[in-house]
Each structure stands twice: as C-alpha cells, then as structure tokens.
C-alpha atoms as a PDB file:
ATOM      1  CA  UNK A   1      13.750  -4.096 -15.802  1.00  0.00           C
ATOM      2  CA  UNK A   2      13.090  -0.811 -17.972  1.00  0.00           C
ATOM      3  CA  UNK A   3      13.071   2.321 -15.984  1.00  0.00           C
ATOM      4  CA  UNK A   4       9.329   2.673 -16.923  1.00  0.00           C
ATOM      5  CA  UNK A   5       8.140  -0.555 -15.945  1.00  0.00           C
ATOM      6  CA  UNK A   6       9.558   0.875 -12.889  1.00  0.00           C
ATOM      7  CA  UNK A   7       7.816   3.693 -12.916  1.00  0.00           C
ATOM      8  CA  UNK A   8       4.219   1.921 -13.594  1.00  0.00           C
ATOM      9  CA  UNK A   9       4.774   0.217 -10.851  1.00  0.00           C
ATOM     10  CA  UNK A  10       5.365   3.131  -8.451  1.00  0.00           C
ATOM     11  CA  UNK A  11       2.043   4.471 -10.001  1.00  0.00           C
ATOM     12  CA  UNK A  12       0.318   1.755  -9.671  1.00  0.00           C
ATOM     13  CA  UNK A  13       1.919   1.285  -5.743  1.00  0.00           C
ATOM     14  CA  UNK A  14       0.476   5.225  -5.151  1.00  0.00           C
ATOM     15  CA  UNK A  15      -3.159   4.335  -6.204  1.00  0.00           C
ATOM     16  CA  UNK A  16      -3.058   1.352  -3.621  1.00  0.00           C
ATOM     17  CA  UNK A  17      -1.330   2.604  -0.522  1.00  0.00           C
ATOM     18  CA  UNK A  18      -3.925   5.159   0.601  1.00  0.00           C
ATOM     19  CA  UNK A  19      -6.445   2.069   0.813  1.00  0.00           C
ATOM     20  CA  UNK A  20      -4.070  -0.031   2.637  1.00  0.00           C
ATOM     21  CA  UNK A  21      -3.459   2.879   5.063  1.00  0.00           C
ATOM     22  CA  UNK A  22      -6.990   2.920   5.769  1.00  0.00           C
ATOM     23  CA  UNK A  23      -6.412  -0.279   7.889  1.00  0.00           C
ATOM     24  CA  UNK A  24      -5.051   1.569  11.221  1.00  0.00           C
ATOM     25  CA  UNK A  25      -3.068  -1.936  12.178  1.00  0.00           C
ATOM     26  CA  UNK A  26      -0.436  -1.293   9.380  1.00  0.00           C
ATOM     27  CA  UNK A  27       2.661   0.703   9.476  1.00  0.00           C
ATOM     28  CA  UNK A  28       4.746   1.599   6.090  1.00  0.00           C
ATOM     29  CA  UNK A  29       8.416   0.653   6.318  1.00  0.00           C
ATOM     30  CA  UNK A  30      11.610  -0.584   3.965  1.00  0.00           C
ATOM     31  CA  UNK A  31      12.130   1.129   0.744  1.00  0.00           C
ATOM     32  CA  UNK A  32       9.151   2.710   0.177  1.00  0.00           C
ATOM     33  CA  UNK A  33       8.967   4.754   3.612  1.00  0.00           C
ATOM     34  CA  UNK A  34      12.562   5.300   3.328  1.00  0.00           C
ATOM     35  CA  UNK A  35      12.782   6.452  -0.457  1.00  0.00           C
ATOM     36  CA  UNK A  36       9.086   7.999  -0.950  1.00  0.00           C
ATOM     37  CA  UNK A  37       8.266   9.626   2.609  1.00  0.00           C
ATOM     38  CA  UNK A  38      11.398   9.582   4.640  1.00  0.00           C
ATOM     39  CA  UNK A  39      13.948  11.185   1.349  1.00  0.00           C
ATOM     40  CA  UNK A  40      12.705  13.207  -1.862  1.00  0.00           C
ATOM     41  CA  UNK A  41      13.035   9.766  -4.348  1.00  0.00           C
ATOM     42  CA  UNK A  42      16.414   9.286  -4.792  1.00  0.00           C
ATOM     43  CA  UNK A  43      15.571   5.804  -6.245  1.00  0.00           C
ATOM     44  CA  UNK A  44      12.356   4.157  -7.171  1.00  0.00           C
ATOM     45  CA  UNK A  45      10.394   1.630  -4.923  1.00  0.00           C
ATOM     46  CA  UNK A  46       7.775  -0.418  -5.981  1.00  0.00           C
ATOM     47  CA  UNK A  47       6.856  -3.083  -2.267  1.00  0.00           C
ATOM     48  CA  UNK A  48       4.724  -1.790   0.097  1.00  0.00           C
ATOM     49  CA  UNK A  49       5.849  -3.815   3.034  1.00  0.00           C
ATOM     50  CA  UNK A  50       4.317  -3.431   6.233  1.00  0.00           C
ATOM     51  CA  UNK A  51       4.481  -4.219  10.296  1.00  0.00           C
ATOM     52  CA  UNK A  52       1.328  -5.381  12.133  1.00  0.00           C
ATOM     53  CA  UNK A  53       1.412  -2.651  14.777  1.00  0.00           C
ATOM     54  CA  UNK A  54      -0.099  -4.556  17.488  1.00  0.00           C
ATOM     55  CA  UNK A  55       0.902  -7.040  19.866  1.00  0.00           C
ATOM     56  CA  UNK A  56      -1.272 -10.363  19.884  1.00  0.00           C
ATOM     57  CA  UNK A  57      -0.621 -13.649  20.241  1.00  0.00           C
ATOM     58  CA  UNK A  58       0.890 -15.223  16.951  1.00  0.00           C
ATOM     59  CA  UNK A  59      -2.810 -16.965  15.837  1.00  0.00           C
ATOM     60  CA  UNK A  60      -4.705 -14.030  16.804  1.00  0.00           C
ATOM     61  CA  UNK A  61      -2.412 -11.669  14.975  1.00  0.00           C
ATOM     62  CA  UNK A  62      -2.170 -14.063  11.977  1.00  0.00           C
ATOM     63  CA  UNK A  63      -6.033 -14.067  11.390  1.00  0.00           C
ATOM     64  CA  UNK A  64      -6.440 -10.508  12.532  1.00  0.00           C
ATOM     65  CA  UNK A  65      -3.724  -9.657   9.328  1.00  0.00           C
ATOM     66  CA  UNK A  66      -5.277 -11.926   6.802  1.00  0.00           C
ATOM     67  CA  UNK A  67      -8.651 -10.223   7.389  1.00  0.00           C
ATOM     68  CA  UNK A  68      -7.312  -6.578   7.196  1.00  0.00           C
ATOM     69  CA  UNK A  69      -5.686  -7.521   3.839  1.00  0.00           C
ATOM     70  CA  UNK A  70      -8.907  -9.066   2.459  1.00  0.00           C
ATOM     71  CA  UNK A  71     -10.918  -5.768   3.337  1.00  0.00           C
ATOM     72  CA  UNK A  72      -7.607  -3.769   1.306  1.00  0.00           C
ATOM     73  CA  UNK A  73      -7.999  -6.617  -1.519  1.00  0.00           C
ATOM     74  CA  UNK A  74     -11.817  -5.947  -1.735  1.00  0.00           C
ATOM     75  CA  UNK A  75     -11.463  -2.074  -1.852  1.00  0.00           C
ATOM     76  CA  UNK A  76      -8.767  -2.147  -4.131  1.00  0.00           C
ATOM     77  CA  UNK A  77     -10.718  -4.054  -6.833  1.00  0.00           C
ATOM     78  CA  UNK A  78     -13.889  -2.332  -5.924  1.00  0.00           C
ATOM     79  CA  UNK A  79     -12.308   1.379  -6.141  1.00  0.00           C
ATOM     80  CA  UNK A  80      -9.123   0.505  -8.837  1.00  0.00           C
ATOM     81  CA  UNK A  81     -10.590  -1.387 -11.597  1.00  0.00           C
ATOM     82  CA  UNK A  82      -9.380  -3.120 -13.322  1.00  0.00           C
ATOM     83  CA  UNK A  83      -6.789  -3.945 -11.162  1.00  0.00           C
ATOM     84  CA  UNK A  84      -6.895  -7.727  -9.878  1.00  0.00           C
ATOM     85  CA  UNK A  85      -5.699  -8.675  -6.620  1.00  0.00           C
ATOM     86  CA  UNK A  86      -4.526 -12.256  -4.712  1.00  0.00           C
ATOM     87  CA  UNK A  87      -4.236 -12.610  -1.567  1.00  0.00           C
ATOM     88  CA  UNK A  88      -1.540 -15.492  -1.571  1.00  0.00           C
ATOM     89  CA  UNK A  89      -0.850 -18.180   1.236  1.00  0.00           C
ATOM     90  CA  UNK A  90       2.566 -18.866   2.478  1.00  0.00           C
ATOM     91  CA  UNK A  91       4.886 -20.938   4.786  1.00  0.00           C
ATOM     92  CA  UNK A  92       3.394 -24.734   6.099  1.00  0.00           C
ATOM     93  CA  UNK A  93       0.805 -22.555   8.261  1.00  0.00           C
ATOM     94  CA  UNK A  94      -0.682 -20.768   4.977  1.00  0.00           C
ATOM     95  CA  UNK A  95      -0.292 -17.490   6.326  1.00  0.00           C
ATOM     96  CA  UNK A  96      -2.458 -14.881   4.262  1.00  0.00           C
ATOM     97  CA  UNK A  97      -0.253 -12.109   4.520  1.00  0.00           C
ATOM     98  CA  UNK A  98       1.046 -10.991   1.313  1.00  0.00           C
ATOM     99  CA  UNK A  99      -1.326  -9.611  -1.735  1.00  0.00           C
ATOM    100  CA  UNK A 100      -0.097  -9.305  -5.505  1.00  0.00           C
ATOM    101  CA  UNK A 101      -1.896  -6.195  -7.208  1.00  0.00           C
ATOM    102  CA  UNK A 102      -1.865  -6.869 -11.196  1.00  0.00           C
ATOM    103  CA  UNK A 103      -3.135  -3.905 -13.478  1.00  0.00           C
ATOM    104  CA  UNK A 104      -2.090  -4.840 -16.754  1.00  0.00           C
ATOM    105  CA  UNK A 105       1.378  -5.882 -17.140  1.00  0.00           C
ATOM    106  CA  UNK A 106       1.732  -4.092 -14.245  1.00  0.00           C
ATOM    107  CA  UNK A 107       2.400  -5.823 -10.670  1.00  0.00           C
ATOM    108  CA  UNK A 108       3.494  -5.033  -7.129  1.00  0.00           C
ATOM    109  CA  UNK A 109       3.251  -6.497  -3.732  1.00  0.00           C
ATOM    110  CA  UNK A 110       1.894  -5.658  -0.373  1.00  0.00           C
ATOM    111  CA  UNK A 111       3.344  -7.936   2.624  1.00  0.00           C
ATOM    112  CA  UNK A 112       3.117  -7.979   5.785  1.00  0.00           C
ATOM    113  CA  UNK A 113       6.204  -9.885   7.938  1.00  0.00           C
ATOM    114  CA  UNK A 114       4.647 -12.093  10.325  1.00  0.00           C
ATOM    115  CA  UNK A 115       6.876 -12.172  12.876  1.00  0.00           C
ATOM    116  CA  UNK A 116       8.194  -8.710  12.941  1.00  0.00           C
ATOM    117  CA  UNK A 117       5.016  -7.156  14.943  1.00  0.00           C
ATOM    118  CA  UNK A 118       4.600  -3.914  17.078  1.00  0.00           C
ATOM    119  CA  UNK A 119       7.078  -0.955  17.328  1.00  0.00           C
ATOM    120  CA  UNK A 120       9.096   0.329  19.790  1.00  0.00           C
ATOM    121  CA  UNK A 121       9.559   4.337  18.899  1.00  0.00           C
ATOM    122  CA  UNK A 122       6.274   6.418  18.031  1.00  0.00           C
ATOM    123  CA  UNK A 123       4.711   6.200  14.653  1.00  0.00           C
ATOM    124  CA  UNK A 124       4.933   9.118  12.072  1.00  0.00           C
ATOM    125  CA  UNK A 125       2.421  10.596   9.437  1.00  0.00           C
ATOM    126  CA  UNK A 126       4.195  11.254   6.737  1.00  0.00           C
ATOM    127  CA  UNK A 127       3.192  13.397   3.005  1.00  0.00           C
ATOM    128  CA  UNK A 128       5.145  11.785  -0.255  1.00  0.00           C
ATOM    129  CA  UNK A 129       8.027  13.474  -1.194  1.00  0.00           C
ATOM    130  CA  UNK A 130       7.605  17.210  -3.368  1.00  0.00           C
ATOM    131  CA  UNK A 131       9.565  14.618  -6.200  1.00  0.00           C
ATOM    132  CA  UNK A 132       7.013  12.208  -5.508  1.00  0.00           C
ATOM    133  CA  UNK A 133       4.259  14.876  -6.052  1.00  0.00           C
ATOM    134  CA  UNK A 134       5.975  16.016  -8.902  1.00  0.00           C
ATOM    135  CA  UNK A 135       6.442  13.553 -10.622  1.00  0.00           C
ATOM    136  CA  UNK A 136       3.352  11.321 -10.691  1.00  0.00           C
ATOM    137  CA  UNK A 137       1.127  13.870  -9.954  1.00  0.00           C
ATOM    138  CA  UNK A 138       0.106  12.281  -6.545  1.00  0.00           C
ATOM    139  CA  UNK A 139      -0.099  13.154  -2.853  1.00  0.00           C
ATOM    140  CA  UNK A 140      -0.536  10.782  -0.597  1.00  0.00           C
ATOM    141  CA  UNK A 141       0.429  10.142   3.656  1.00  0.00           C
ATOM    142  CA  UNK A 142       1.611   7.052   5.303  1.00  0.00           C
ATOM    143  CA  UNK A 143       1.582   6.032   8.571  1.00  0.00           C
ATOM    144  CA  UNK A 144       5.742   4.870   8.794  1.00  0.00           C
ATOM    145  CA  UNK A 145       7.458   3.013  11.317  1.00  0.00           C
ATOM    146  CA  UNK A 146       9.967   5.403  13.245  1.00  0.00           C
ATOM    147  CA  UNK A 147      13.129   7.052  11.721  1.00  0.00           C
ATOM    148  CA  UNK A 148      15.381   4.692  13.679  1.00  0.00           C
ATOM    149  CA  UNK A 149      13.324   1.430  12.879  1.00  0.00           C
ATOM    150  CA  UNK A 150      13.218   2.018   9.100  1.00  0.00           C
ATOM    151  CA  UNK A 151      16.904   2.534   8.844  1.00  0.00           C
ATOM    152  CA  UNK A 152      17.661  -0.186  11.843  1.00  0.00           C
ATOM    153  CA  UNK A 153      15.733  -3.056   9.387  1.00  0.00           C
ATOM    154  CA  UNK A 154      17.082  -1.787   6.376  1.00  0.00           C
ATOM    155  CA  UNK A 155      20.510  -2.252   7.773  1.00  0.00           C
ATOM    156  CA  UNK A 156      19.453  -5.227   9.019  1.00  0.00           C
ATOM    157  CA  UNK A 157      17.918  -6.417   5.445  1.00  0.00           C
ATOM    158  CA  UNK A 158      21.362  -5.263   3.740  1.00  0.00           C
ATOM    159  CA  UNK A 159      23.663  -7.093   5.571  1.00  0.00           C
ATOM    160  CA  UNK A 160      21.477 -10.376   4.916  1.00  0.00           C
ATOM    161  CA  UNK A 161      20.562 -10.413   1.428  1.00  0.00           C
ATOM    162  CA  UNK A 162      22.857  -7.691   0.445  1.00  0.00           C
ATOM    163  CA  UNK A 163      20.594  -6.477  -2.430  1.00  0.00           C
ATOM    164  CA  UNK A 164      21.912  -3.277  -4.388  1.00  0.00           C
ATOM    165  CA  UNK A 165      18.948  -1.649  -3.167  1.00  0.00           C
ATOM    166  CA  UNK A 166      19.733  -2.132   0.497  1.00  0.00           C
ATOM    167  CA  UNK A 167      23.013  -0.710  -0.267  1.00  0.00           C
ATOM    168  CA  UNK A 168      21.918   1.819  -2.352  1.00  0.00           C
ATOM    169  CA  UNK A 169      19.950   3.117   0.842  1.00  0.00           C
ATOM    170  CA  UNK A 170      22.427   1.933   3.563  1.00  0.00           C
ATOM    171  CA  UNK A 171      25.123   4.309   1.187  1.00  0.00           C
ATOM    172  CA  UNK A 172      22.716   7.319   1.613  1.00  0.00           C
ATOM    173  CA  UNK A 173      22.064   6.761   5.577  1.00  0.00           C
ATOM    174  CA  UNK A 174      26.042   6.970   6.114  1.00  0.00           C
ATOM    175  CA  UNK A 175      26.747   9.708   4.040  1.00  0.00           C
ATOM    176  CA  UNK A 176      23.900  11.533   5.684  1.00  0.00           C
ATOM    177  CA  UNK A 177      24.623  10.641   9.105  1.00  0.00           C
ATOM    178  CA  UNK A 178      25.945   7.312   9.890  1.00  0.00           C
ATOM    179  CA  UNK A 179      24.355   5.112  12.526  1.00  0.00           C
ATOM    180  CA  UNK A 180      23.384   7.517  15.240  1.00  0.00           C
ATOM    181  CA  UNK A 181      21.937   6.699  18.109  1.00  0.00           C
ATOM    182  CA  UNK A 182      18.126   6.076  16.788  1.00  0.00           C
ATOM    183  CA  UNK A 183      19.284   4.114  13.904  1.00  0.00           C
ATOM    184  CA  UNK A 184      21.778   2.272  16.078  1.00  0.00           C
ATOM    185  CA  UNK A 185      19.166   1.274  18.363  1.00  0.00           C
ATOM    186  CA  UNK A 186      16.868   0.599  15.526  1.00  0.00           C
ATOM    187  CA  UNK A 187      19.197  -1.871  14.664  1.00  0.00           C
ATOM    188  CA  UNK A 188      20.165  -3.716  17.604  1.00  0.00           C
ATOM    189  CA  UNK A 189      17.062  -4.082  18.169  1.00  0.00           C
ATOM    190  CA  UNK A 190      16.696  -5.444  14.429  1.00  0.00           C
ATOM    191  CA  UNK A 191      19.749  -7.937  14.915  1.00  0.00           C
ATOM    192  CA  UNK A 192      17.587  -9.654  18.060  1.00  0.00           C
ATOM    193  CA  UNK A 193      14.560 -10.077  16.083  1.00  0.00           C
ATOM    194  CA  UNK A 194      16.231 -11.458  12.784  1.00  0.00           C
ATOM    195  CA  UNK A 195      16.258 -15.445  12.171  1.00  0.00           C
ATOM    196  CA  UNK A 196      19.665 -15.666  11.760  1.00  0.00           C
ATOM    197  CA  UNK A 197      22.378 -15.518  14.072  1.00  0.00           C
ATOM    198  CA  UNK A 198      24.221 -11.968  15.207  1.00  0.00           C
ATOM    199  CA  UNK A 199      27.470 -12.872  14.047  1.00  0.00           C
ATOM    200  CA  UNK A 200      26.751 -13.756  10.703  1.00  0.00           C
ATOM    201  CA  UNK A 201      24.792 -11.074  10.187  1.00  0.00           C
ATOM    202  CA  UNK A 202      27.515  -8.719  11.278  1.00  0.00           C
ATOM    203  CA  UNK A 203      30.651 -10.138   9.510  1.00  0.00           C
ATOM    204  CA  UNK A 204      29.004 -11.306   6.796  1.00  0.00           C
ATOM    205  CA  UNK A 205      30.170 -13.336   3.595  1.00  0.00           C
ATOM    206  CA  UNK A 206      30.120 -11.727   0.733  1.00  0.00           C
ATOM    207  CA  UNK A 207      27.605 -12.706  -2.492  1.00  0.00           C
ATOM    208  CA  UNK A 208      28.228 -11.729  -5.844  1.00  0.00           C
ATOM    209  CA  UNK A 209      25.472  -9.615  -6.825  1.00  0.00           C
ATOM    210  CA  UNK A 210      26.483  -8.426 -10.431  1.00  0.00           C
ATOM    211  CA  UNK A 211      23.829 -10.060 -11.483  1.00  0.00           C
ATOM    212  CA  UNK A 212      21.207  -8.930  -9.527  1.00  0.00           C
ATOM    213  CA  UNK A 213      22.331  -5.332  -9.901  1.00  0.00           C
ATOM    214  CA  UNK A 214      21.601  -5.259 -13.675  1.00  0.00           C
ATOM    215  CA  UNK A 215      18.015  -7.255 -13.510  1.00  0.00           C
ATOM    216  CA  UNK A 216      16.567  -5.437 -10.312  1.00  0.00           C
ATOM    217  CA  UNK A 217      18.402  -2.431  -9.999  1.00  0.00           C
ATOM    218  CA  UNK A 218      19.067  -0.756 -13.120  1.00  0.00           C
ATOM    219  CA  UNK A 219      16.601   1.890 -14.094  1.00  0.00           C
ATOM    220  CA  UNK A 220      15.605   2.447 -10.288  1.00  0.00           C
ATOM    221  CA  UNK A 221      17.654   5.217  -8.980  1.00  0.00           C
ATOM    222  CA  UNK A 222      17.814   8.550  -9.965  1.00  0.00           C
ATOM    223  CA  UNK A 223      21.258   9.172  -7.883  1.00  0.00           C
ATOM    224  CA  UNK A 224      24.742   7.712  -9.015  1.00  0.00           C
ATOM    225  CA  UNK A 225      25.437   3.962  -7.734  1.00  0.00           C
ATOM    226  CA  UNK A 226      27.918   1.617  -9.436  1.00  0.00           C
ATOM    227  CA  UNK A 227      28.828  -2.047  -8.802  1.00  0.00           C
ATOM    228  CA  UNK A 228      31.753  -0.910  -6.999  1.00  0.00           C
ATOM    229  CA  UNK A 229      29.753   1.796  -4.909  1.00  0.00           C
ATOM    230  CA  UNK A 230      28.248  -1.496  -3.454  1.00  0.00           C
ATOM    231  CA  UNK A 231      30.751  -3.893  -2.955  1.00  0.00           C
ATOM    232  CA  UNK A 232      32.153  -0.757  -0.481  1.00  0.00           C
ATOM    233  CA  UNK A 233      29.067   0.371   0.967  1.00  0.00           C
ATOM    234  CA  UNK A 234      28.969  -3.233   2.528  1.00  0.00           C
ATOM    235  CA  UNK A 235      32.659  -2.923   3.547  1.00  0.00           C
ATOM    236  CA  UNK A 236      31.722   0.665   5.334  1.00  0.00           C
ATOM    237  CA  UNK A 237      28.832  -0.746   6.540  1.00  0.00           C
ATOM    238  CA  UNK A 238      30.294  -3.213   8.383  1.00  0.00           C
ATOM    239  CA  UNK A 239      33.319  -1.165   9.845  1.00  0.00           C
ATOM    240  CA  UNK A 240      30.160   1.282  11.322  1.00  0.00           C
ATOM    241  CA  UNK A 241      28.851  -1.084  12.897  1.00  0.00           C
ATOM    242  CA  UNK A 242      31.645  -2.466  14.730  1.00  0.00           C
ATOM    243  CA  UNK A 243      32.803   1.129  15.491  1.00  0.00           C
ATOM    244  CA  UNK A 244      29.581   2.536  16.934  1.00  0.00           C
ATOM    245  CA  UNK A 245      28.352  -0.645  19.143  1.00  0.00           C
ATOM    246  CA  UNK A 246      29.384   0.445  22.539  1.00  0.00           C
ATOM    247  CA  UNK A 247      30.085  -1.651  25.390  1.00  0.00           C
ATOM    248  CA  UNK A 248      25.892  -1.820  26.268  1.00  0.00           C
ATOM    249  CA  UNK A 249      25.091  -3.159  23.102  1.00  0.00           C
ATOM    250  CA  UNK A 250      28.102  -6.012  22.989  1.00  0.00           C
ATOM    251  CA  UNK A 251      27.302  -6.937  26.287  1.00  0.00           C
ATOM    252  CA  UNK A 252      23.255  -7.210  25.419  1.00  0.00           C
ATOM    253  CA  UNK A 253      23.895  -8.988  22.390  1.00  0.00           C
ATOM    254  CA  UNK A 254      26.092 -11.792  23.812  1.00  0.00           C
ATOM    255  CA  UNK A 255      23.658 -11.739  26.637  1.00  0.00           C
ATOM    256  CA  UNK A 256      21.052 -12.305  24.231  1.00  0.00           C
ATOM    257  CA  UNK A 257      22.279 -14.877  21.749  1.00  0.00           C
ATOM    258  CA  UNK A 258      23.654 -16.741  25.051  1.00  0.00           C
ATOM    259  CA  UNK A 259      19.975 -16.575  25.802  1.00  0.00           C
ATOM    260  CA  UNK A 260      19.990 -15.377  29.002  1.00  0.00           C
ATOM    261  CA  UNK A 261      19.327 -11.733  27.884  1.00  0.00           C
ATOM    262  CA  UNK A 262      20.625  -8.643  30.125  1.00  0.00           C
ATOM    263  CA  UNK A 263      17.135  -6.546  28.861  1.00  0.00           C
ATOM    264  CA  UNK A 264      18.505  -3.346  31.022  1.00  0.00           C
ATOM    265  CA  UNK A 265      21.731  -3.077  28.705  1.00  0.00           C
ATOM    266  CA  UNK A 266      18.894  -2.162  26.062  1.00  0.00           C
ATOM    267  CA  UNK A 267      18.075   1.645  26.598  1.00  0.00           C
ATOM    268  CA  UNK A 268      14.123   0.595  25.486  1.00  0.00           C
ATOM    269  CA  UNK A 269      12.771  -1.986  27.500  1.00  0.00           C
ATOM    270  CA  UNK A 270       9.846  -2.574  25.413  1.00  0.00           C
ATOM    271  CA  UNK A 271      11.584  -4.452  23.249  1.00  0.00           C
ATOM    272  CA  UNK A 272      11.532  -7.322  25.783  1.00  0.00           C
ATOM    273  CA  UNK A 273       7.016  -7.329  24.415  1.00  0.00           C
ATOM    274  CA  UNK A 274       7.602  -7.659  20.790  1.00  0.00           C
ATOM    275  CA  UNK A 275       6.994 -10.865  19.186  1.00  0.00           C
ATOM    276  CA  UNK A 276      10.033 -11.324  17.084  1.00  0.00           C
ATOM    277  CA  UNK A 277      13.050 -11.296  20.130  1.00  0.00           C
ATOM    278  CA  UNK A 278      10.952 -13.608  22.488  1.00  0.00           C
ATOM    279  CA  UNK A 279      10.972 -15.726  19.063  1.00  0.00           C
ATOM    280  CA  UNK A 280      14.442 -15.613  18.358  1.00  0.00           C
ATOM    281  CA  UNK A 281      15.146 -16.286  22.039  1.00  0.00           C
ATOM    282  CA  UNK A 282      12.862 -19.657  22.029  1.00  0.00           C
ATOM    283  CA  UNK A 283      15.069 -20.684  19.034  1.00  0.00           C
ATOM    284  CA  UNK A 284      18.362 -20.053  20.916  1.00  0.00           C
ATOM    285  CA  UNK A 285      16.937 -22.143  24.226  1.00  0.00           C
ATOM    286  CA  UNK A 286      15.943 -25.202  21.754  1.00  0.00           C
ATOM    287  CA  UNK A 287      19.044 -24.984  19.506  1.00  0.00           C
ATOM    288  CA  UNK A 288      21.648 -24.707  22.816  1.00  0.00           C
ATOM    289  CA  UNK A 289      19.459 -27.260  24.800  1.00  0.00           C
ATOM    290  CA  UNK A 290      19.861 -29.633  21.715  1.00  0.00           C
ATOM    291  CA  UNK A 291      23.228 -28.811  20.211  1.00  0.00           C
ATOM    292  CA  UNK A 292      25.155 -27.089  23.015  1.00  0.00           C
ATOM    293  CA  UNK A 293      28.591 -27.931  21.239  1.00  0.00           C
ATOM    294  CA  UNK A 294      27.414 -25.736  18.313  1.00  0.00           C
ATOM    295  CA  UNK A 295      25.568 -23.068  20.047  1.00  0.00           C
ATOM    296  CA  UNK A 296      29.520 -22.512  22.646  1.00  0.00           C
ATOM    297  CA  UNK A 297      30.748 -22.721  18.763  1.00  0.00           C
ATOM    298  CA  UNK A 298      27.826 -19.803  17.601  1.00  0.00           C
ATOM    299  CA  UNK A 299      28.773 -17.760  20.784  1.00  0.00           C
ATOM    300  CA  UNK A 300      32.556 -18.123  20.024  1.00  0.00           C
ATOM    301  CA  UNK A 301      32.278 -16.742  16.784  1.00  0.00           C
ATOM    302  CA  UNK A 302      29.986 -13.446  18.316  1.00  0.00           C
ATOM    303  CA  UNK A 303      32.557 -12.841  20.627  1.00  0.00           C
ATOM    304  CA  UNK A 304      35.016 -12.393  17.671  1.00  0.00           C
ATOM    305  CA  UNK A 305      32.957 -10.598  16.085  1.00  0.00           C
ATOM    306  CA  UNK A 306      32.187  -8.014  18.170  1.00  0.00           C
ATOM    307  CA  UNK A 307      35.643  -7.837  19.492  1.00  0.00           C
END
C-alpha cells in the first residue's frame, strides 16, 4: 500500500478515536498506543484496537461491547459524514465487536478482543505525539492500557503472527530498553492469556514474511527497517526472552500450562480475575483430561523451552 493511503487512513483513524474514547469501557492498545501516544510516530498505524476494561461475565461483557460500539457507530456517522460505518459479526456466537469505518476509499477498523478483558496495571491519559500534531494537524488523548501491557501483547502478537510491524515495534522496545520488569510482566502475563500454547509461542517457527513486508509494511515507517532487520529482531527477541524469565516466571508458567497454576510466583495477583487466563486454564483442564498423552507431550516441550 502507498505511503498516502497510509496516511488517509491515520487521518481518518484521528477523526474517529476521540468518539470511541468517549465510551469510558475502552482502553487504546497495540500499534496505535504504542506508535501514536506511547513514541513520537516512528511508523504509521492505522487499527484502533481496544480492551473492554471491565470484568463481567463473558455474555454480559459481550452485549455490554456490542452496545458501546453501536453508540461509537451512530456518533461517528452522525458527527463524520460521510463516513459509513458496519458494525460486523464474528465467530459462531456473532460477536459484534469489530466496526469498519469507510470514508471514501478510505477504511480502518476498530476491534475490540473479546477475550482479552480488564487490566492489571493503572490506565494512562495520553496526548498524540508533537509528530502526530505536526503532522496531521490534530490533537487528540487516549485512554491506553499500561506501559508494560502494550509492550507485553505486542510481544506477545510478534512472536505469533510475526508481522513486520510487530517487529518493527518489538526492534524499537529492545533497543530502547529491552524487556524490563513492566514489560516482562506485561508479557507473562500475555503468554497465560494467549490461545496458543507457551512453548510455541516462545520458540517459535519461523514464517516467511517477504511477502507481507512489501504489501503491508512498505510506506508505513518513517525509521529504517529491512527484511533482514526482521528476520533478527525475532532471533533477539527470542534470546530476551529466555534470558530475562527468572526462576518465578518458569516455575509459574509450567505451573500454569500444567494447569495447576502457582498464582503467588506471579508478582500481580490480579491476574488470577481476568477473563482470558481462567480461559486458557479451562482449555488446558479439557485438553489434559481428554488427551493426557499429548498435553505430558505439550509440557515436555515447555520444559525445553524454558530450559
């Protein structure tokens, strides 16, 4: 995609946002919070993804979601004409939580992950970026997950789909600073709420994203990043990891993906409320209670892993 399509789309992302932030239940978090709020736009972003801050049953959160993003849909069309906007269902349970925002040729997303609800470090009110300002002649605030959250999913995010713009921001965090003890928090407590399994999110197979790189990344940073820069980051990214877990966070994670989780080896016990572990940790008890032979197998291969 052309660098200005890119750019439309960040415009057309920094007319929407202040009307979904008017909906107190949402939080601002992945590329956007990181790259617009968090850093002064080293690359373009053009999602607004979002957490459901808080913590409800699944159905009650579910409907409680689709409603906020019908009141966003209704003031977006009613205050951004001629913008259109469809609020989409997904998954067999036709969740509502996702809306596509059209104005022109122009199109972006807001989405809202289901499962990943509440927050575990305070919230923060952030201003756009002075490049941000600059730029597009635009100030706006967010309401963004924590510093340690953000960076915890996006790690998270680029070890599973290791998309160059993952690694474009996972390359930034460990020049910066590395996985301190926020982010590495952050994280573990991303690896627990994530559908797949620890261990192959942590020594992860590599994809060949060439492809990708050219058709969805080209044109979005302003910052040098090459194929190769990439294909590395993961390889760092994967060495910090296994070099900053200490002994609490091995012994929690095998705890955890044994399911019988050791909740005080986790320095925030909150995490035991959120939605998305006690998820994950229903999956483990039906998959070992099922297929124990493959979940000793599973355990075997986290214990590598993290050795």
């Amino acid at each position: 995609m052309a660098a200005e399509q890119y750019r439309d789309q960040v415009r057309l992302l920094l007319d929407v946002l202040p009307l979904v932030m008017a909906e107190p239940v949402f939080a601002l978090k992945g590329g956007t919070a990181i790259n617009l709020f968090e850093w002064d736009l080293p690359r373009l972003s053009v999602d607004i993804d979002l957490t459901y801050l808080p913590i409800h049953d699944r159905a009650q959160s579910l409907l409680a979601i689709s409603e906020a993003l019908a009141r966003i849909k209704a003031e977006i069309e009613r205050r951004l004409p001629p913008t259109r906007v469809t609020q989409t269902r997904q998954g067999q349970e036709g969740m509502e939580v996702k809306l596509n925002c059209q104005r022109g040729k122009t199109q972006i997303k807001v989405e809202v992950n289901p499962t990943l609800r509440g927050h575990l470090f305070p919230l923060r009110d952030l201003p756009c970026s002075d490049h941000v300002q600059e730029r597009f002649e635009a100030f706006v605030e967010a309401r963004c997950l924590s510093h340690g959250e953000l960076f915890g999913g996006k790690i998270c995010a680029a070890l599973d789909r290791q998309h160059p713009r993952d690694l474009f921001d996972v390359k930034r965090l460990l020049d910066a600073e590395g996985l301190v003890d926020e982010v590495r928090h952050g994280f573990v407590a991303a690896l627990v709420s994530h559908g797949r399994p620890v261990a192959e999110l942590i020594s992860p197979s590599r994809k060949d994203q060439s492809a990708t790189f050219k058709a969805q990344f080209e044109g979005m940073p302003f910052e040098p990043f090459t194929y190769v820069d990439h294909v590395e980051t993961l390889d760092r990214l994967v060495q910090a990891i296994h070099a900053s877990l200490d002994a609490g966070d091995r012994r929690f994670l095998l705890s955890f993906e044994a399911g019988n989780p050791e909740w005080e080896s986790f320095p925030l016990p909150a995490i035991r409320e959120l939605p998305a572990p006690q998820f994950k940790l229903l999956n483990i008890h039906r998959f070992r209670d099922a297929q124990p032979g493959r979940h000793r197998a599973g355990m075997a291969a986290l214990e590598a892993a993290l050795s």
